[in-house]
PDB file of N, CA and C in Angstrom:
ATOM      1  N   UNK A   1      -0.724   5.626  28.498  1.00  0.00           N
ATOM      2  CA  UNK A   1      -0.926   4.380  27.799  1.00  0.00           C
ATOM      3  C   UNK A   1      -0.577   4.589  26.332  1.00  0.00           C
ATOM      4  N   UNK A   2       0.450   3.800  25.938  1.00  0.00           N
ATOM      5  CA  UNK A   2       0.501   3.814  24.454  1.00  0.00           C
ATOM      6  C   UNK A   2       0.156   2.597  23.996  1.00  0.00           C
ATOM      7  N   UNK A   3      -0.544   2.659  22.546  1.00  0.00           N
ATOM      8  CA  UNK A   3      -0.999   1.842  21.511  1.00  0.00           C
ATOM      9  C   UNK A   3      -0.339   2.386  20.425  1.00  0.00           C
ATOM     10  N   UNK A   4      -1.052   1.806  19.226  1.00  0.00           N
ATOM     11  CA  UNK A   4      -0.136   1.887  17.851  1.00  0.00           C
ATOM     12  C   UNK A   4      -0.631   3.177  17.418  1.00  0.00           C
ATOM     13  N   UNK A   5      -0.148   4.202  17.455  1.00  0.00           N
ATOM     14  CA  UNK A   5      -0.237   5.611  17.141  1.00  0.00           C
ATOM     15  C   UNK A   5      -1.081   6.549  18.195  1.00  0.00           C
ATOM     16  N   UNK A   6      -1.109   5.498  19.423  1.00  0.00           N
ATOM     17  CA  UNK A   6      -1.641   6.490  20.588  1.00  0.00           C
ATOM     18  C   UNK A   6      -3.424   6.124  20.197  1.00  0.00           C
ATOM     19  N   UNK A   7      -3.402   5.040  19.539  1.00  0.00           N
ATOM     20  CA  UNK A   7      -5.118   4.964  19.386  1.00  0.00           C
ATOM     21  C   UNK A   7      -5.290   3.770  20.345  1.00  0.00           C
ATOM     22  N   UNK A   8      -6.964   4.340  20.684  1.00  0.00           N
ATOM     23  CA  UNK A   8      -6.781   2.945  21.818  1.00  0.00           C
ATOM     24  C   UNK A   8      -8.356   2.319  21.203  1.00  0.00           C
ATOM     25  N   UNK A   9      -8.649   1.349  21.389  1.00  0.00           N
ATOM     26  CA  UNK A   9      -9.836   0.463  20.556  1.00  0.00           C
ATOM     27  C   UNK A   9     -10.705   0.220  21.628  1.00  0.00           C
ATOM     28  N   UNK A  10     -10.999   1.545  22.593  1.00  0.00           N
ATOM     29  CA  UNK A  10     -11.545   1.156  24.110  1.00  0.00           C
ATOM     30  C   UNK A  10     -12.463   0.584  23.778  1.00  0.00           C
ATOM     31  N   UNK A  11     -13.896   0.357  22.737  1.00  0.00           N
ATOM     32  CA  UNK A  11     -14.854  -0.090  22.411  1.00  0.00           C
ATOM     33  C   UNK A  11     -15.827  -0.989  21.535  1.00  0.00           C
ATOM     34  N   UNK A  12     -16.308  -1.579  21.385  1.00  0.00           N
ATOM     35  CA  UNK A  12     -16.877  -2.192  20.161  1.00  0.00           C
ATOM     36  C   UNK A  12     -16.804  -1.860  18.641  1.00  0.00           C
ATOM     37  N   UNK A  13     -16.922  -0.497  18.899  1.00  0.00           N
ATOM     38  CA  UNK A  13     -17.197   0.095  17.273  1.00  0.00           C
ATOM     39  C   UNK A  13     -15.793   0.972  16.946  1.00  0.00           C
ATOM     40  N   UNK A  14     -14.857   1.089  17.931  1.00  0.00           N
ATOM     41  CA  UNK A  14     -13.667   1.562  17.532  1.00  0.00           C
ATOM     42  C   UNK A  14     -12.722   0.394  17.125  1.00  0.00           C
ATOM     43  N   UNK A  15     -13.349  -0.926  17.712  1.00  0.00           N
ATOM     44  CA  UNK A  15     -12.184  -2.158  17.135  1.00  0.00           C
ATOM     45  C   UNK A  15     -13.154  -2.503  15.892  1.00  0.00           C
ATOM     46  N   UNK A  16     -13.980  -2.206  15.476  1.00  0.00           N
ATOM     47  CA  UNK A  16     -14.924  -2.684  14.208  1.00  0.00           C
ATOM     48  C   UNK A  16     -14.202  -1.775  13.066  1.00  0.00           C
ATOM     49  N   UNK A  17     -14.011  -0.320  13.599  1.00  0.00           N
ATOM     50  CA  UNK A  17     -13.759   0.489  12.164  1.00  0.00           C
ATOM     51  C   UNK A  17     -12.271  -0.063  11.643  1.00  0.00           C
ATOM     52  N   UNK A  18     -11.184  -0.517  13.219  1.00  0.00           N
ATOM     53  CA  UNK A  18     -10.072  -0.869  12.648  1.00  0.00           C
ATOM     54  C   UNK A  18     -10.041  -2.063  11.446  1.00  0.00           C
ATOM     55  N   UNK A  19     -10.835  -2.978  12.166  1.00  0.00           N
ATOM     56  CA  UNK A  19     -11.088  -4.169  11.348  1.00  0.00           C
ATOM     57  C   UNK A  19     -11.761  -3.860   9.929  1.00  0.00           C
ATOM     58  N   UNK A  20     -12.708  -2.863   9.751  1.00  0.00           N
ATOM     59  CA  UNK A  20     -13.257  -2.666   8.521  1.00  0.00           C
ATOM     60  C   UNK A  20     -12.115  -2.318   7.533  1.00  0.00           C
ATOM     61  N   UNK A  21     -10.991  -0.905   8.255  1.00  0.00           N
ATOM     62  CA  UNK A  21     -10.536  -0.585   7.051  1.00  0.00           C
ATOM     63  C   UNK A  21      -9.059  -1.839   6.728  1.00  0.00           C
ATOM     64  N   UNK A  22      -9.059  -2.417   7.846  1.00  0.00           N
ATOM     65  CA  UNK A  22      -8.206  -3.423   7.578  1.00  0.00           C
ATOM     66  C   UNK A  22      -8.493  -4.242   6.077  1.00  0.00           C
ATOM     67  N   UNK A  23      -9.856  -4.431   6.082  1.00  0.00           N
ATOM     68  CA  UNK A  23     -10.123  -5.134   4.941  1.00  0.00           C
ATOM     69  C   UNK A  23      -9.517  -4.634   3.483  1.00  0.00           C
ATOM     70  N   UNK A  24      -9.562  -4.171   3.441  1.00  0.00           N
ATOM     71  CA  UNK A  24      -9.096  -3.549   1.932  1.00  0.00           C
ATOM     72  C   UNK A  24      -7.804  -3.066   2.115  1.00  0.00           C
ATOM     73  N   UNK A  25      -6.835  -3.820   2.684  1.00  0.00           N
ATOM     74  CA  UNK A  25      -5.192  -3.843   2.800  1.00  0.00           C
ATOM     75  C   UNK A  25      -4.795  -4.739   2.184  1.00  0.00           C
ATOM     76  N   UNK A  26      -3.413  -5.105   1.936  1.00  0.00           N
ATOM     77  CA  UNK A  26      -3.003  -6.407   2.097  1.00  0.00           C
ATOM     78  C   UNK A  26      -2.593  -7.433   3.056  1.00  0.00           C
ATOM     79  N   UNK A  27      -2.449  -6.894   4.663  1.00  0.00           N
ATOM     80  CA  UNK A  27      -2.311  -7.684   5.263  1.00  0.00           C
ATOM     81  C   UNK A  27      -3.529  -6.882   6.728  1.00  0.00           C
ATOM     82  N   UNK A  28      -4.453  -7.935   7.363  1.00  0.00           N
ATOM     83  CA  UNK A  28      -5.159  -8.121   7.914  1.00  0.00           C
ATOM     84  C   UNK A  28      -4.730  -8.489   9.095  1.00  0.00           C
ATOM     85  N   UNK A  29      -4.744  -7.367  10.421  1.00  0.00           N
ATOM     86  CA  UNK A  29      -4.572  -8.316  11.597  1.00  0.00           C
ATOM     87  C   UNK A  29      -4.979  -7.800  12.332  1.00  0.00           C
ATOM     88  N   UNK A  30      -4.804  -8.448  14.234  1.00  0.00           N
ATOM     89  CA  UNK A  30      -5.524  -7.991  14.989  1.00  0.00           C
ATOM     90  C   UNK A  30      -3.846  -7.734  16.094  1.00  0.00           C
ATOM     91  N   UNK A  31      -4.672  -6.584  17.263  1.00  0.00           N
ATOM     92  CA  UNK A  31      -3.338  -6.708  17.945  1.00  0.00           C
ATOM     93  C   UNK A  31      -4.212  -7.465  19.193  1.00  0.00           C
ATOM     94  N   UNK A  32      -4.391  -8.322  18.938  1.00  0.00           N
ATOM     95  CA  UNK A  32      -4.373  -9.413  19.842  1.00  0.00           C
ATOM     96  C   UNK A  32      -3.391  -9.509  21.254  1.00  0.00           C
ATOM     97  N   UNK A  33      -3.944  -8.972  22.412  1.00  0.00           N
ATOM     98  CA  UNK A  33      -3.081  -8.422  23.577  1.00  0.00           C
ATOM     99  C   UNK A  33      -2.719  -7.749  23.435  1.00  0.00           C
ATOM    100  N   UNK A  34      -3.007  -6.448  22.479  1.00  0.00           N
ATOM    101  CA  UNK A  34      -1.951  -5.379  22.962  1.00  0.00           C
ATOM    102  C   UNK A  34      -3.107  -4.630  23.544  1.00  0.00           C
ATOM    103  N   UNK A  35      -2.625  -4.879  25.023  1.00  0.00           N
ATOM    104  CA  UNK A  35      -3.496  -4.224  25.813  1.00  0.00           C
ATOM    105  C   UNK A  35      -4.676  -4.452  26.524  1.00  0.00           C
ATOM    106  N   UNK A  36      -4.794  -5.388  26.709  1.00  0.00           N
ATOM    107  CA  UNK A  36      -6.742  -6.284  27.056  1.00  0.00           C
ATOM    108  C   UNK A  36      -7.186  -5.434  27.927  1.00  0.00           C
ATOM    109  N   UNK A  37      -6.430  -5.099  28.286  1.00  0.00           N
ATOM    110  CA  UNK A  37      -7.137  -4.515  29.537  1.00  0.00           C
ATOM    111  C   UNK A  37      -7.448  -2.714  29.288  1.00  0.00           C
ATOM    112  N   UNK A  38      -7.042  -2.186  28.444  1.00  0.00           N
ATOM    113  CA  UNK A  38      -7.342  -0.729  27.617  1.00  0.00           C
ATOM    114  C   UNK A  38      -7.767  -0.865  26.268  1.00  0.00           C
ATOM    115  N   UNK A  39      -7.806  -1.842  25.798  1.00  0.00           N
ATOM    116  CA  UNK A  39      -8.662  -2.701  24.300  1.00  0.00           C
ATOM    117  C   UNK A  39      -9.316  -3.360  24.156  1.00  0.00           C
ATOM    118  N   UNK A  40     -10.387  -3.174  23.443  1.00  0.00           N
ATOM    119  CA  UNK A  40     -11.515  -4.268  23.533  1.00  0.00           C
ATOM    120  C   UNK A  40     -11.294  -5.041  22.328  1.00  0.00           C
ATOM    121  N   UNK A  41     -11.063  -6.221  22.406  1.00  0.00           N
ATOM    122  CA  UNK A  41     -10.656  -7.263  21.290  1.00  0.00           C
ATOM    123  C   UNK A  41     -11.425  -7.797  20.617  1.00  0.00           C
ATOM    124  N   UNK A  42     -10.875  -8.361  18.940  1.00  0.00           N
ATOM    125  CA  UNK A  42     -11.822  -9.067  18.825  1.00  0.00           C
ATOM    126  C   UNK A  42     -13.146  -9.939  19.205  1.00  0.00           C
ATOM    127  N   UNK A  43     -12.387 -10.707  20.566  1.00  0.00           N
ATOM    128  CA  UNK A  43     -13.199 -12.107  20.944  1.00  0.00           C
ATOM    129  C   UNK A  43     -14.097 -11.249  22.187  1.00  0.00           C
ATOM    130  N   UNK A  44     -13.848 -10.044  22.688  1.00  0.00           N
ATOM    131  CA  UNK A  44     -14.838  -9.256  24.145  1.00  0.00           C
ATOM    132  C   UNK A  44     -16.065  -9.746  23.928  1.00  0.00           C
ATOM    133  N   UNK A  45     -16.530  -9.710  22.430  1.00  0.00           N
ATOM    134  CA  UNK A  45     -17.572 -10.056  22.680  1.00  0.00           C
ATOM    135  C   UNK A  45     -18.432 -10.488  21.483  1.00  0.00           C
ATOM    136  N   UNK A  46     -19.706 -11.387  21.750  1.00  0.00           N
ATOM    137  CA  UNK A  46     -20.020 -12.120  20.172  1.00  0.00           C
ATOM    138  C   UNK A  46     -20.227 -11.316  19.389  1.00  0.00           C
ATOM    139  N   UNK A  47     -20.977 -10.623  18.970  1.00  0.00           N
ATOM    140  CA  UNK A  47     -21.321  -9.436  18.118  1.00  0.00           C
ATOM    141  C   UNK A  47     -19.705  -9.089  17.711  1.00  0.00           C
ATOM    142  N   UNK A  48     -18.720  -8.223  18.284  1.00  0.00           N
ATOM    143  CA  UNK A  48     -17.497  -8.152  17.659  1.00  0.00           C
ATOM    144  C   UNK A  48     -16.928  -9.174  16.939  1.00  0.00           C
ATOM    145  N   UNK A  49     -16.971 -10.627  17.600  1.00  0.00           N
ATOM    146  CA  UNK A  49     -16.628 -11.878  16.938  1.00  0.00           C
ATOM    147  C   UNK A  49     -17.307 -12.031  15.845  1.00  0.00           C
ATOM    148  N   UNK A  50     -18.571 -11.738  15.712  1.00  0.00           N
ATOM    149  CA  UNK A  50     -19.589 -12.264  14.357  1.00  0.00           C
ATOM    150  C   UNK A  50     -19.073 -11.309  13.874  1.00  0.00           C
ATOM    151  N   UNK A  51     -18.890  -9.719  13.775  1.00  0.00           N
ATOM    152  CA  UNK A  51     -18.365  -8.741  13.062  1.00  0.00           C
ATOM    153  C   UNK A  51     -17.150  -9.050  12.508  1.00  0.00           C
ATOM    154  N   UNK A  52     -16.470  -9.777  13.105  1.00  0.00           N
ATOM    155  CA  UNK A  52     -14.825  -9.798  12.863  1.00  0.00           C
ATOM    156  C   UNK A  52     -14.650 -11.032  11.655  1.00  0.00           C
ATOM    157  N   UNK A  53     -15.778 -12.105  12.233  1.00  0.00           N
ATOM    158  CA  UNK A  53     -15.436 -13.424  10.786  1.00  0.00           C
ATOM    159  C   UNK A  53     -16.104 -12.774   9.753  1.00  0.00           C
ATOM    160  N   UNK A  54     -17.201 -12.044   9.574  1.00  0.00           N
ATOM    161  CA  UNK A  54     -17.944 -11.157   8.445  1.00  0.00           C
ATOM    162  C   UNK A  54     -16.661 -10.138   7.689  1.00  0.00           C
ATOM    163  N   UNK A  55     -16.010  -9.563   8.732  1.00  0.00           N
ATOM    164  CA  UNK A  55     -14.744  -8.395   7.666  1.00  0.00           C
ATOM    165  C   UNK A  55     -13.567  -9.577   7.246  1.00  0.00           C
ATOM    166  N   UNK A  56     -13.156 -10.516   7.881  1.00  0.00           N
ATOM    167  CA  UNK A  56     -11.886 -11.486   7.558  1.00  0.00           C
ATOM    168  C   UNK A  56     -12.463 -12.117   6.387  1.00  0.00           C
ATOM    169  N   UNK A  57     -13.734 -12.810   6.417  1.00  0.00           N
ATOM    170  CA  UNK A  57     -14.033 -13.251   5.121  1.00  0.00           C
ATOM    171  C   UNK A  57     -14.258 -12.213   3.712  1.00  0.00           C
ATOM    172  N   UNK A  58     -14.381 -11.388   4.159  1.00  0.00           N
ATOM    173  CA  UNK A  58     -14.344 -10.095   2.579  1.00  0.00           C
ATOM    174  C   UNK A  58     -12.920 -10.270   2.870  1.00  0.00           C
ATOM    175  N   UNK A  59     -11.670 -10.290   3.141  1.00  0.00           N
ATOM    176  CA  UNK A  59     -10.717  -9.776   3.102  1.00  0.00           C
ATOM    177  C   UNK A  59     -10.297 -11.474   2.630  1.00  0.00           C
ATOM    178  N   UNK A  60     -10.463 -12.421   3.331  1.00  0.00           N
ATOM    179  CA  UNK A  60     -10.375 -13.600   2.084  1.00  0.00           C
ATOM    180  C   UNK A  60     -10.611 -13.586   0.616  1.00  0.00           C
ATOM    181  N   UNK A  61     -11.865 -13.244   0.266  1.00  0.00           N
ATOM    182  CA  UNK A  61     -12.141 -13.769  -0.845  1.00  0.00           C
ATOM    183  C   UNK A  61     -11.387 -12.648  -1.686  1.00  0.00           C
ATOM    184  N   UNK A  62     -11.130 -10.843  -0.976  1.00  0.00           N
ATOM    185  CA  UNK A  62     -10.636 -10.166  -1.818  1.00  0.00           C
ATOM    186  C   UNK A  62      -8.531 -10.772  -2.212  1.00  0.00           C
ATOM    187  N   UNK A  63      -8.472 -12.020  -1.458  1.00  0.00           N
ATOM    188  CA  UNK A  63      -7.223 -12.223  -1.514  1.00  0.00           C
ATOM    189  C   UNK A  63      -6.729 -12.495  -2.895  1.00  0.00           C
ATOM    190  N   UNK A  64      -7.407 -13.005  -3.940  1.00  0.00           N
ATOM    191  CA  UNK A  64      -6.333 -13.325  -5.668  1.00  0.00           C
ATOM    192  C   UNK A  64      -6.328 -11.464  -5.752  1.00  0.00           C
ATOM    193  N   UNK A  65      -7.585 -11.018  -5.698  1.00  0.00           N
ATOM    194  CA  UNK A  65      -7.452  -9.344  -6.310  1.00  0.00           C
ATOM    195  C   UNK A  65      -5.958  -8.834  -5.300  1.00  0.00           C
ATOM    196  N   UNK A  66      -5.759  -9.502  -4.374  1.00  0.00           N
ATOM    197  CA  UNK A  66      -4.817  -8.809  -3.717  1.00  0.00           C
ATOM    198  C   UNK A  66      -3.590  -9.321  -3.804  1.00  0.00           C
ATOM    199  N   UNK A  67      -3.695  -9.944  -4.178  1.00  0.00           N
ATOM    200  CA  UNK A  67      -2.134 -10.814  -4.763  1.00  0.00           C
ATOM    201  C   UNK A  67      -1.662 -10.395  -6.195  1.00  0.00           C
ATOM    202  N   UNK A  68      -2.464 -10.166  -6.960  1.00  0.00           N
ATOM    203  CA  UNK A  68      -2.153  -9.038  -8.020  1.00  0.00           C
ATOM    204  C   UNK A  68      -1.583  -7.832  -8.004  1.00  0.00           C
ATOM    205  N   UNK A  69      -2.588  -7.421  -6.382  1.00  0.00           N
ATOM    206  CA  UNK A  69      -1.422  -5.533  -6.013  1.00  0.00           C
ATOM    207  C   UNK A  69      -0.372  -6.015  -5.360  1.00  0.00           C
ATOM    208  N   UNK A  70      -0.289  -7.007  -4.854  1.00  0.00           N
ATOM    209  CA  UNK A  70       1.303  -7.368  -4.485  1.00  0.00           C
ATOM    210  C   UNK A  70       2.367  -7.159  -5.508  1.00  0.00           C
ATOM    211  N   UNK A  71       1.465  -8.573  -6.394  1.00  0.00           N
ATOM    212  CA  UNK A  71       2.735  -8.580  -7.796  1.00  0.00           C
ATOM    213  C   UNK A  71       3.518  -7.470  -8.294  1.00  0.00           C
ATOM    214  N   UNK A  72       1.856  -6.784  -8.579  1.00  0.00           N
ATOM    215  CA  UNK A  72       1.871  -5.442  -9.320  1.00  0.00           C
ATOM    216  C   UNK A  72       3.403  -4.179  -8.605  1.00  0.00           C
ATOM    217  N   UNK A  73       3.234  -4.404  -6.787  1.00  0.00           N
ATOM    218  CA  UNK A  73       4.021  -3.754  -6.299  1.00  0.00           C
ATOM    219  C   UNK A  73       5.862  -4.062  -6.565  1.00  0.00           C
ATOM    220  N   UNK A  74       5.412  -5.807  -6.332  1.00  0.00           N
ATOM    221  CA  UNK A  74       6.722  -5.978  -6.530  1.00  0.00           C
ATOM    222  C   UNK A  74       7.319  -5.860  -7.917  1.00  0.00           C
ATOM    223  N   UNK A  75       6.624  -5.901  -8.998  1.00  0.00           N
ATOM    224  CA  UNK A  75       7.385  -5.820 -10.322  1.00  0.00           C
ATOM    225  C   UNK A  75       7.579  -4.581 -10.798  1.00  0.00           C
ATOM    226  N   UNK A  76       6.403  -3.868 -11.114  1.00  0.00           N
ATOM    227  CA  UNK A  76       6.650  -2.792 -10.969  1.00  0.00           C
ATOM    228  C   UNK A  76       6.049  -1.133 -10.072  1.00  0.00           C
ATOM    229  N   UNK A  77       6.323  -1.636  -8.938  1.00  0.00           N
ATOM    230  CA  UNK A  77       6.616  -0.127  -7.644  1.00  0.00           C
ATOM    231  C   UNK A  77       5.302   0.043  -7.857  1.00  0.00           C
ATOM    232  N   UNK A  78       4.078  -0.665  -7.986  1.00  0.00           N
ATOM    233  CA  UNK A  78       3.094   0.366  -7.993  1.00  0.00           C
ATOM    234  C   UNK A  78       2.059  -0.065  -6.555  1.00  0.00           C
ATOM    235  N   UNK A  79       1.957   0.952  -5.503  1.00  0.00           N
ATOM    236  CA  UNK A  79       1.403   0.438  -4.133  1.00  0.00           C
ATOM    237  C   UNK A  79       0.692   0.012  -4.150  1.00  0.00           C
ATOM    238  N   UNK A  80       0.262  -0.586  -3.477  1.00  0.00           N
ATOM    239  CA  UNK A  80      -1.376  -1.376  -3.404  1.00  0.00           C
ATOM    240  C   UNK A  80      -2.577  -0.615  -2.940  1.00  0.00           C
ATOM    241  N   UNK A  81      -2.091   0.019  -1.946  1.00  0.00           N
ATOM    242  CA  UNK A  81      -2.686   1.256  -1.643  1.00  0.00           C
ATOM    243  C   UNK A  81      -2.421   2.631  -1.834  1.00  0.00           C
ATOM    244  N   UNK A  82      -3.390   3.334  -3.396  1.00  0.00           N
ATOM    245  CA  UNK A  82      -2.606   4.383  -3.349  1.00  0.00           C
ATOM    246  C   UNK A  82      -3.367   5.709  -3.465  1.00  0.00           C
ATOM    247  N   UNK A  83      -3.136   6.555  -3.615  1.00  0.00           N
ATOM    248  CA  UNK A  83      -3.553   8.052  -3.397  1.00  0.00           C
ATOM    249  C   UNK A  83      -4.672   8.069  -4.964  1.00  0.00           C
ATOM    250  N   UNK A  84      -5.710   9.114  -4.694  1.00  0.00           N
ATOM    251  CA  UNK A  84      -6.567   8.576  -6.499  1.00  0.00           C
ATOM    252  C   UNK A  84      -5.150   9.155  -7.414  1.00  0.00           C
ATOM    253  N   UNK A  85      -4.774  10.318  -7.219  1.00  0.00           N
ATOM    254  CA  UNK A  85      -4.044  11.107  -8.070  1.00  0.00           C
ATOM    255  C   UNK A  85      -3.338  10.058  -9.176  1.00  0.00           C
ATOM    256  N   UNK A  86      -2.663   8.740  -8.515  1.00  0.00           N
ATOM    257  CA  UNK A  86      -1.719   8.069  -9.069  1.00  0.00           C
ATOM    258  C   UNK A  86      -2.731   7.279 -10.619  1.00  0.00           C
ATOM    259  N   UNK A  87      -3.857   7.204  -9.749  1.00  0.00           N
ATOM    260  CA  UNK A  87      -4.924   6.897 -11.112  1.00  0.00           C
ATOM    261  C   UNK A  87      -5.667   7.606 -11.926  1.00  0.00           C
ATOM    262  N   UNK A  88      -5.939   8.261 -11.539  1.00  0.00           N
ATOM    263  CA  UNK A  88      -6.615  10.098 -11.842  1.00  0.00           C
ATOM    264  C   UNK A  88      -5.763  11.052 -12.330  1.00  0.00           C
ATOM    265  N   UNK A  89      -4.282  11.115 -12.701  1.00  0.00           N
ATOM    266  CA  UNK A  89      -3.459  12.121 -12.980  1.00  0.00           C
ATOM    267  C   UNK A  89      -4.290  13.493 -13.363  1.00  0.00           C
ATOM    268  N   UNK A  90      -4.912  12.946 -14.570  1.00  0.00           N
ATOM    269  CA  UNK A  90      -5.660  14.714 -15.333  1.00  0.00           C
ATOM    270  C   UNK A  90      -6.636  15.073 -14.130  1.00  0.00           C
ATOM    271  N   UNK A  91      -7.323  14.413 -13.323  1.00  0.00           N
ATOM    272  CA  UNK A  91      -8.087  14.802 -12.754  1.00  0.00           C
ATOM    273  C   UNK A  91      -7.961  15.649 -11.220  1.00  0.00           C
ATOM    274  N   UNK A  92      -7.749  16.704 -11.621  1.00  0.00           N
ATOM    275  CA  UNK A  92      -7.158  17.903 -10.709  1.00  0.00           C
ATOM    276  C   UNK A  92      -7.517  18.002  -9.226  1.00  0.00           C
ATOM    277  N   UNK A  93      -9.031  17.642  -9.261  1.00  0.00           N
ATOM    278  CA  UNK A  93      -9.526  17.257  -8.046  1.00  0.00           C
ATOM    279  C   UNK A  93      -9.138  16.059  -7.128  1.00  0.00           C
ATOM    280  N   UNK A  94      -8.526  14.924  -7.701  1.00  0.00           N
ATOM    281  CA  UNK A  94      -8.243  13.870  -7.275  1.00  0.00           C
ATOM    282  C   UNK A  94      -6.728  14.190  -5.993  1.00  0.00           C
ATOM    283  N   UNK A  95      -6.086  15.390  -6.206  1.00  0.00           N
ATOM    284  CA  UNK A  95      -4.873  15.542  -6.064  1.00  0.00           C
ATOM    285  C   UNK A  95      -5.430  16.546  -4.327  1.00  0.00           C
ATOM    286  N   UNK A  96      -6.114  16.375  -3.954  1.00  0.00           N
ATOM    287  CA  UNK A  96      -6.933  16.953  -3.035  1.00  0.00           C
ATOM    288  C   UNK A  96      -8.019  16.545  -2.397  1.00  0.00           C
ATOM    289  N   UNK A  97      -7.772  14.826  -2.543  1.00  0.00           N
ATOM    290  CA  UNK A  97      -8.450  14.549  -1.666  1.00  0.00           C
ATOM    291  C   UNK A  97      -7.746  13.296  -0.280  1.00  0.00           C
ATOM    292  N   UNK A  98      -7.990  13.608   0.412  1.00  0.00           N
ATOM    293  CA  UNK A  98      -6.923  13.519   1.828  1.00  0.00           C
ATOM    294  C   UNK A  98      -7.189  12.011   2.178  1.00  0.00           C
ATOM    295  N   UNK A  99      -8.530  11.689   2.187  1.00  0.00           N
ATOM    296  CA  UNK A  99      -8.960  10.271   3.098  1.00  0.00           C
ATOM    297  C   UNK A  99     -10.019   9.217   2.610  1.00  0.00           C
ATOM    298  N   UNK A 100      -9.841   9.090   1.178  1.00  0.00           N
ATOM    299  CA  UNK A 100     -10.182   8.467   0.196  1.00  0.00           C
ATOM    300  C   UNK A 100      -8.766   7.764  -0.642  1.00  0.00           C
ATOM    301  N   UNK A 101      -8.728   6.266  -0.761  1.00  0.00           N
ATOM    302  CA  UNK A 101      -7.456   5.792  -1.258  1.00  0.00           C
ATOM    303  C   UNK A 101      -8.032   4.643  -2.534  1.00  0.00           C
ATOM    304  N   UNK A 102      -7.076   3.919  -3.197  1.00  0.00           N
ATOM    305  CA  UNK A 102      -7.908   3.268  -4.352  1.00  0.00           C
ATOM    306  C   UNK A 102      -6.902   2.441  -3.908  1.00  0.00           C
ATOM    307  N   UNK A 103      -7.406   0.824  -3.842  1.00  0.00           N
ATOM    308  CA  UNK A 103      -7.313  -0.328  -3.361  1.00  0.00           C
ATOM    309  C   UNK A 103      -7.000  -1.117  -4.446  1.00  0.00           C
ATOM    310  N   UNK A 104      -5.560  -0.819  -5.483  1.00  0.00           N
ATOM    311  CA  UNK A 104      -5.255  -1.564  -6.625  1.00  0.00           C
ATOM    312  C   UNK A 104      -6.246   0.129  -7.938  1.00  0.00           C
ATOM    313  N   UNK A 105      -6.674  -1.157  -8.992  1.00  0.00           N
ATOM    314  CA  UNK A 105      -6.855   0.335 -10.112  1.00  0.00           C
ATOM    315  C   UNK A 105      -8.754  -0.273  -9.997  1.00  0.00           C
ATOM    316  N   UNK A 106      -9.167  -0.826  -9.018  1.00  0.00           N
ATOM    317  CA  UNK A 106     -10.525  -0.992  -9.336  1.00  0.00           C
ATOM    318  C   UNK A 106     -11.359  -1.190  -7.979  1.00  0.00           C
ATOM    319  N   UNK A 107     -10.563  -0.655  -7.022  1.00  0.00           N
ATOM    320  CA  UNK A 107     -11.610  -0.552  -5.751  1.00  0.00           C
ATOM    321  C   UNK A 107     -11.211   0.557  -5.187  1.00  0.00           C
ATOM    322  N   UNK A 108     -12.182   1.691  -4.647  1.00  0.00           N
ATOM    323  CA  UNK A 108     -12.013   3.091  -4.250  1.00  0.00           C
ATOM    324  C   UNK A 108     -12.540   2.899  -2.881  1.00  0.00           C
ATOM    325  N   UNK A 109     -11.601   2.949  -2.172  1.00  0.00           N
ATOM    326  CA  UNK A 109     -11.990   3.222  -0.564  1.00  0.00           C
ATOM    327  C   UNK A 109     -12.418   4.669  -0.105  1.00  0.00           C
ATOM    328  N   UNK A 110     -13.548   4.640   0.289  1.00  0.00           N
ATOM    329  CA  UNK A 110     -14.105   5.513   1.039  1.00  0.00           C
ATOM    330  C   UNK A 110     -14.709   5.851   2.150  1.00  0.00           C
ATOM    331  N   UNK A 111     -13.611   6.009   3.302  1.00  0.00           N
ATOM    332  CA  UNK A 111     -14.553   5.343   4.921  1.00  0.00           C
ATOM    333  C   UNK A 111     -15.197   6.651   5.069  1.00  0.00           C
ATOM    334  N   UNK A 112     -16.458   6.631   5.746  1.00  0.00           N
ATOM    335  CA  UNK A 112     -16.873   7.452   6.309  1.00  0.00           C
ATOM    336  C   UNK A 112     -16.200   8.376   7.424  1.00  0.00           C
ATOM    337  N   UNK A 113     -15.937   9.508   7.265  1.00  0.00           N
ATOM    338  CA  UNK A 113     -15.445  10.030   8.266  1.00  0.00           C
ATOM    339  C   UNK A 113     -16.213  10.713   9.507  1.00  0.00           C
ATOM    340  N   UNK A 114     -17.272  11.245   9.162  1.00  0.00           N
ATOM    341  CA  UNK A 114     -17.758  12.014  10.031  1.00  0.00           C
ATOM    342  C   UNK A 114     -19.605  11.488   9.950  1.00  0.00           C
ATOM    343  N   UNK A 115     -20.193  11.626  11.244  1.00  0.00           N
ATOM    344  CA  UNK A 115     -21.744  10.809  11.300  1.00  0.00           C
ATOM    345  C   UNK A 115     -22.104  11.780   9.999  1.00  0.00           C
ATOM    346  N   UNK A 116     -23.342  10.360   9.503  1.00  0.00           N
ATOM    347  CA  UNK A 116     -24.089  11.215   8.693  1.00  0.00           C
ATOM    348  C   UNK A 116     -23.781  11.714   6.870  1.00  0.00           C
ATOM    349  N   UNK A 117     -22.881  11.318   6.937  1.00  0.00           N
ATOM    350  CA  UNK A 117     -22.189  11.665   5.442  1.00  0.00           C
ATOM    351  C   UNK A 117     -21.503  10.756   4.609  1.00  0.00           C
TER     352      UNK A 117
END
């Protein structure tokens, strides 16, 4: 079975984390059929549904802040999503860290990776 990088969303809380880090992108979506039957979708079930209008609406209202990292990209090259280093230059540590990204120059994404931490 392939999905989009071989990930499959067999569950509630594996289509929640997609949707979470979706939020703090610029574009927000669902793969809607890819796969119903090896993916659990948005709509499987209410709780995912109430989860899903709760992350789409943060990802609304973050939409003017995000139309700025657009601009910002298109005028001048700077990603919307980018590594800290690109904001952090002097900061040596920044250049070493793998799964932490900064969402424009004023929101620092930090998903949890592992329980507990």
């Amino acid at each position: 079975m392939f999905t989009h990088f071989d990930i499959v969303c067999s569950g509630p809380r594996s289509c929640s984390w997609s949707a979470e880090y979706a939020v703090f992108t610029p574009v927000m979506r669902t793969h809607e059929g890819n796969k119903p039957a090896s993916n659990h979708q948005f709509y499987s079930d209410e709780d995912t549904l109430n989860q899903f209008a709760r992350l789409t609406q943060m990802h609304a209202r973050l939409a003017p802040y995000t139309r700025t990292l657009v601009d910002a990209c298109f005028d001048e090259g700077i990603p919307a999503q980018a590594p800290l280093f690109l904001y952090f230059e002097d900061d040596l540590g920044s250049w070493d860290i793998e799964y932490q990204y900064m969402y424009g120059p004023d929101l620092l994404v930090a998903p949890v990776i592992h329980k507990g931490q």
